[in-house]
Protein backbone atom coordinates (compact mmCIF):
# COMPACT_ATOMS: atom_id res chain seq x y z
CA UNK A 1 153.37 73.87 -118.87
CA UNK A 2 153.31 71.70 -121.59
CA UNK A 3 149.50 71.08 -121.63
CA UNK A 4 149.36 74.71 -121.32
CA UNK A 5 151.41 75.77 -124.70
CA UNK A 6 149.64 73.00 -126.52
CA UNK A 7 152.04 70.48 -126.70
CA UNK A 8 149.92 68.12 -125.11
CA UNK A 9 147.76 68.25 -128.34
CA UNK A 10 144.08 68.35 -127.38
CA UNK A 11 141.48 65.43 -127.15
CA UNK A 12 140.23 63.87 -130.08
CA UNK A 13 136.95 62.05 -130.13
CA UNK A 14 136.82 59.24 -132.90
CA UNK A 15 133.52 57.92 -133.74
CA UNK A 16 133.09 54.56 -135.89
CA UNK A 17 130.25 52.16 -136.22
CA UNK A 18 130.23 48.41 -136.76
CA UNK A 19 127.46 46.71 -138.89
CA UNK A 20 127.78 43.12 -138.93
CA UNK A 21 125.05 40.47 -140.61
CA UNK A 22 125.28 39.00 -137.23
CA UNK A 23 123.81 41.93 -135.52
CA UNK A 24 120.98 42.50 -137.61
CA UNK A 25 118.05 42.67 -135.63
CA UNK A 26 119.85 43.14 -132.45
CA UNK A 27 119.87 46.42 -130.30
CA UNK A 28 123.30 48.50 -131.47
CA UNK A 29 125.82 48.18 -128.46
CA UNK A 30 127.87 51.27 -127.76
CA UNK A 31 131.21 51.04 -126.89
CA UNK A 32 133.58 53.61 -125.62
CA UNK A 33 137.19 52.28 -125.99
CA UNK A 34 140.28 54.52 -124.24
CA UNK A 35 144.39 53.69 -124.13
CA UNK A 36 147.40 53.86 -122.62
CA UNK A 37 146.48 57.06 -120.12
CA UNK A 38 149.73 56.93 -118.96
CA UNK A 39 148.58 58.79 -114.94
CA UNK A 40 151.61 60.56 -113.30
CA UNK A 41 154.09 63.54 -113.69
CA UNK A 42 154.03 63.33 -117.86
CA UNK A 43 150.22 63.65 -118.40
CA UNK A 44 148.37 66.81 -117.23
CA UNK A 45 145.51 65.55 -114.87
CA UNK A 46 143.19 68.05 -117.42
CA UNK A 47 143.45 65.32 -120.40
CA UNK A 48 142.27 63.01 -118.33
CA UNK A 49 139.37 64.88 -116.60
CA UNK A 50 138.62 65.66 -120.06
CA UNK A 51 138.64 62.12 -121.21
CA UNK A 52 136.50 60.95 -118.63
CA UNK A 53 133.81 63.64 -119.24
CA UNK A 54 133.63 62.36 -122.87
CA UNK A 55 132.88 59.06 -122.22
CA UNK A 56 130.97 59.81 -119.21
CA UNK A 57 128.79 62.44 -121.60
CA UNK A 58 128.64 59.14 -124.17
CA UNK A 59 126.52 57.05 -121.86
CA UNK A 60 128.23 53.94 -123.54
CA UNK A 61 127.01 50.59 -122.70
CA UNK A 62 130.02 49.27 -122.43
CA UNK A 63 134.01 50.79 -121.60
CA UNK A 64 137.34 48.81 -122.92
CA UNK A 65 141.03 50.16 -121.50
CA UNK A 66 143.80 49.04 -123.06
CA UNK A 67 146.39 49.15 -120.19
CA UNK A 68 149.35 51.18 -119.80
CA UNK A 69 147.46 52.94 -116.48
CA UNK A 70 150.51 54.51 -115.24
CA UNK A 71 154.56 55.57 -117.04
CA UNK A 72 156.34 55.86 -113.95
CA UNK A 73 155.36 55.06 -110.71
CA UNK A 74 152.36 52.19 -109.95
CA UNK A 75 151.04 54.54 -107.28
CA UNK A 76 149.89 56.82 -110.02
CA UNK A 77 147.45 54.66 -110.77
CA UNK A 78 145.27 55.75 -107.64
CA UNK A 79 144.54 59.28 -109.56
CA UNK A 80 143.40 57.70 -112.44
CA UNK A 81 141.06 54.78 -110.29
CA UNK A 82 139.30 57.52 -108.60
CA UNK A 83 138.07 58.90 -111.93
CA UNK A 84 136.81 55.56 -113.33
CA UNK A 85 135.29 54.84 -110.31
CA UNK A 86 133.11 57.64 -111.13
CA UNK A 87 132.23 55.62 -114.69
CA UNK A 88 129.00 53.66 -114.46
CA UNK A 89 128.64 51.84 -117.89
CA UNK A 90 125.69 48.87 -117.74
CA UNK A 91 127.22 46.44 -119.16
CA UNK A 92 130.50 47.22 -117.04
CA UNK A 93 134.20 48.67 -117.69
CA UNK A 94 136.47 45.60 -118.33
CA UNK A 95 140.19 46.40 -119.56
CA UNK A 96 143.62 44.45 -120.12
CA UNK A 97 147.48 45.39 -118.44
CA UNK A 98 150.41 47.11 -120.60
CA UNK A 99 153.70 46.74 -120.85
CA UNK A 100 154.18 49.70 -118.59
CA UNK A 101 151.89 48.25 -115.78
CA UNK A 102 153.94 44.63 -116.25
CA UNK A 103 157.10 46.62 -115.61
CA UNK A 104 156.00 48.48 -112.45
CA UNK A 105 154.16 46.67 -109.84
CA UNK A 106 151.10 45.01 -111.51
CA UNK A 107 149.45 43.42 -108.57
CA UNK A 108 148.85 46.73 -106.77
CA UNK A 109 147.62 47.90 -110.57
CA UNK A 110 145.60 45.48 -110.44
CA UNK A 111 144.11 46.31 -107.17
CA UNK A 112 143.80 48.97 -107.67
CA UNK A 113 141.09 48.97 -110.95
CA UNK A 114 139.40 46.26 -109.27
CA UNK A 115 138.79 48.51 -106.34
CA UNK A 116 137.30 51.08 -108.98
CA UNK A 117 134.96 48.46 -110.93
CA UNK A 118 137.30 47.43 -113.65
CA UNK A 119 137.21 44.12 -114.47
CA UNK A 120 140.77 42.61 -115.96
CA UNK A 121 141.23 40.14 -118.64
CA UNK A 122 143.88 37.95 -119.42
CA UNK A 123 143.21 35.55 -121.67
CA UNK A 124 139.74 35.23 -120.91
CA UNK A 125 136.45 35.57 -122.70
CA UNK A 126 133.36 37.43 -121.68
CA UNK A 127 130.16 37.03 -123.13
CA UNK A 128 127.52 40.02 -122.65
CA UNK A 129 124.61 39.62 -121.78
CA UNK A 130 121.08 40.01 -123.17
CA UNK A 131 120.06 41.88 -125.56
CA UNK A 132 123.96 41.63 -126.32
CA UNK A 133 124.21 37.75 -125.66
CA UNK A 134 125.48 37.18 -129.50
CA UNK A 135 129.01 39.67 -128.79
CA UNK A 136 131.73 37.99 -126.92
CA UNK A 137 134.99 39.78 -125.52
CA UNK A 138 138.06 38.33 -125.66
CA UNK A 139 140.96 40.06 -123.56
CA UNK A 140 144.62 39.27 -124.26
CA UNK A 141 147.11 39.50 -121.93
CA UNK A 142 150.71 41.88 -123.20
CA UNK A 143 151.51 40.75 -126.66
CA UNK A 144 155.11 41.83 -126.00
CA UNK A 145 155.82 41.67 -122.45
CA UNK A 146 152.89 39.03 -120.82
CA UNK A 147 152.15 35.69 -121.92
CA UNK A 148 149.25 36.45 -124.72
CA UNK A 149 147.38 33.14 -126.26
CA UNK A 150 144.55 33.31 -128.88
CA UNK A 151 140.65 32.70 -127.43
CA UNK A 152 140.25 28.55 -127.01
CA UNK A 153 136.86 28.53 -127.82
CA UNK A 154 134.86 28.42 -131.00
CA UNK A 155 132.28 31.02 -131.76
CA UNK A 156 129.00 30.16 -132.48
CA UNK A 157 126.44 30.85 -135.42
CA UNK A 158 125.61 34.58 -134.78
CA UNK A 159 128.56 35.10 -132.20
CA UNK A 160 130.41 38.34 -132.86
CA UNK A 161 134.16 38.68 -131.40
CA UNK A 162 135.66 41.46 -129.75
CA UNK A 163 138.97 41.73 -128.96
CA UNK A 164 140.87 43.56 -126.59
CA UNK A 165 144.60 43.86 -126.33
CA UNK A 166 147.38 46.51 -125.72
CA UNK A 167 149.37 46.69 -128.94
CA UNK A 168 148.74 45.48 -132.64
CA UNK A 169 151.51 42.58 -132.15
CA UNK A 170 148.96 40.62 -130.48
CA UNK A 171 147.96 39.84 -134.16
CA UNK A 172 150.21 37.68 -134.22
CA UNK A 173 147.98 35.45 -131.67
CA UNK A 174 144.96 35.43 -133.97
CA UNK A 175 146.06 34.24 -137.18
CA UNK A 176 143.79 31.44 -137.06
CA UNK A 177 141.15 33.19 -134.65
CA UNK A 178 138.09 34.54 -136.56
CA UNK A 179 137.13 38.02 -134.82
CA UNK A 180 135.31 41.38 -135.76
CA UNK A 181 137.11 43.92 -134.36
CA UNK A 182 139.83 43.81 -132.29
CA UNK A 183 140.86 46.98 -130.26
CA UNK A 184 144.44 48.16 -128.87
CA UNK A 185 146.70 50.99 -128.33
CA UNK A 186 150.21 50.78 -127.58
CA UNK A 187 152.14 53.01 -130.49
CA UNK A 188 150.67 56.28 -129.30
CA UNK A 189 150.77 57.19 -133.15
CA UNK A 190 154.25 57.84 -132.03
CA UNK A 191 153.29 60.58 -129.99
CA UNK A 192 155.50 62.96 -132.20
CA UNK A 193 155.11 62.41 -135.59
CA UNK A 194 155.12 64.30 -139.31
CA UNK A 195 152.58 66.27 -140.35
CA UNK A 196 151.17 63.57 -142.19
CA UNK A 197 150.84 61.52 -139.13
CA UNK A 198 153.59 58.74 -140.22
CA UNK A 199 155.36 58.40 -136.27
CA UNK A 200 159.01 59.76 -136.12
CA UNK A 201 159.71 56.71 -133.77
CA UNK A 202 157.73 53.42 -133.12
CA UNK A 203 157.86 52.14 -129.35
CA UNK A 204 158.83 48.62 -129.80
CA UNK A 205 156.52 46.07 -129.68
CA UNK A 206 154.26 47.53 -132.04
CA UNK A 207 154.51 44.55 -134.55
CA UNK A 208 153.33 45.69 -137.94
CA UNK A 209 154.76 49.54 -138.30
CA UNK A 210 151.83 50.51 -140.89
CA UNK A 211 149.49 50.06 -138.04
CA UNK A 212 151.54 52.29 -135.76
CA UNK A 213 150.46 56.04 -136.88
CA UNK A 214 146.37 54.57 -135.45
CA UNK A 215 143.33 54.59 -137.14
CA UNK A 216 141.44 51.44 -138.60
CA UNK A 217 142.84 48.57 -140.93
CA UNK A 218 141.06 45.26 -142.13
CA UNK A 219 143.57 42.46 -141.33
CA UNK A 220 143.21 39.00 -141.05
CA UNK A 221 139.36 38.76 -141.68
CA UNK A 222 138.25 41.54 -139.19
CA UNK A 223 139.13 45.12 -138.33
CA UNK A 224 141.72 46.45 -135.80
CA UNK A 225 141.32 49.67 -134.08
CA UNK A 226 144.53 51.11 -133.30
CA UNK A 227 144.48 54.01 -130.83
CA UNK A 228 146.98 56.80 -130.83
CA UNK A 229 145.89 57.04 -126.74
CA UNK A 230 145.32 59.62 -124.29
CA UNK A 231 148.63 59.95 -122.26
CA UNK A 232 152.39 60.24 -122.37
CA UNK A 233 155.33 57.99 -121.82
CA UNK A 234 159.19 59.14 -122.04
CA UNK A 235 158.36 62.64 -123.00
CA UNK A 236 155.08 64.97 -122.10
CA UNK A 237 154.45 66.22 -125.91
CA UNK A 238 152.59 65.14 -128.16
CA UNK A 239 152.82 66.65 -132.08
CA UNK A 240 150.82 65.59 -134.94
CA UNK A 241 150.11 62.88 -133.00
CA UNK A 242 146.65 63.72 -130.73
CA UNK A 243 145.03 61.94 -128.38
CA UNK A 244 142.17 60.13 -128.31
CA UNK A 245 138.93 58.80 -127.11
CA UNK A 246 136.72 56.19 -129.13
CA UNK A 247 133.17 56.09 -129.37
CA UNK A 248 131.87 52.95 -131.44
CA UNK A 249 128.76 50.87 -131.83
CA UNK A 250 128.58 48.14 -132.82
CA UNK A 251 125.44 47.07 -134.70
């Protein structure tokens, strides 16, 4: 009922390139980066067949989740695998866990993705492969719930650094960590918010509330993508506060 009245908002598709001195030369990677989708009872199953046709209509070379798969139940998680299964990105769909996957069962969560093609970081790199050998992924496990440490290794001359992780307080891990962008989710933009965007209420864990309402901020060297998400945790509404599906390349 709630998707039906609207109060579900209606998907947003953000689109944002990179252009890094790095990359010059180098064929343009395309990205498509989704969060916190939240499967079961508080998310209509239409937002996320929507979702999915986006990115699937995208042909990116490469997905990113940022966790938070299910809100209530780990079993939820099966409705949501069978869709990505259904994903077939080249370079592969790789994604980190939430808080809300670390509170229900995780190892089943994890399973789960696997089964579907997902590949699962935590606190490991990934570099890409050619033509893309130069971009390296980092994936951090929780910032407020797991146990998240900053990438160990150097990058080198040319090296651009992605990172993936599912809430902006996993800044705190890269103080000293040059990267490019780093992508995460997490706040949900507050999921009802003001008119102006500015969230009513910031789940905790969000670290830095200026970065809460989403959108893109240069911090610490690079640029962090915050997503407002796709789903819906504690209540099924979403005002002022849409969600959303990225669509980047980086080049």
């Amino acid at each position: 009922m709630a998707y039906s009245l609207r109060l579900q908002g209606r998907l947003h598709v953000d689109r944002r390139t990179f252009t890094f001195v790095e990359s010059a030369g180098r064929t343009p990677l395309r990205v498509a980066f989704v969060s916190d989708l939240h499967a079961g009872p508080l998310t209509d199953p239409r937002l996320l067949d929507a979702a999915v046709r986006r990115i699937a209509e995208a042909a990116p070379d490469l997905l990113l989740l940022g966790g938070d798969y299910v809100s209530l139940d780990h079993g939820d998680v099966s409705q949501l695998a069978s869709l990505l299964a259904g994903l077939k990105p080249s370079l592969g769909i790789f994604g980190v866990l939430g808080n809300h996957d670390l509170w229900q069962d995780d190892v089943a969560i994890s399973k789960a993705l696997t089964e579907a093609g997902v590949r699962l970081l935590v606190n490991e790199e990934h570099r890409l492969p050619e033509p893309h050998a130069h971009i390296v992924l980092y994936g951090m496990d929780e910032p407020g719930t797991g146990s998240p440490k900053s990438p160990s290794t150097q990058l080198g001359d040319g090296d651009i650094r992605l990172v993936l992780m599912h809430s902006p307080l996993g800044l705190r891990h890269l103080d000293a960590t040059p990267f490019h962008v780093a992508f995460c989710g997490h706040t949900h933009g507050g999921q009802i918010a003001m008119p102006s965007g500015t969230p009513i209420v910031v789940p905790r864990g969000s670290g830095d509330r200026r970065h809460a309402r989403g959108g893109l901020f240069s911090v610490n060297g690079g640029q962090l993508l915050v997503s407002r998400g796709l789903g819906m945790s504690d209540l099924p509404l979403r005002i002022f506060a849409p969600s959303e599906v990225h669509l980047c390349t980086v080049a």
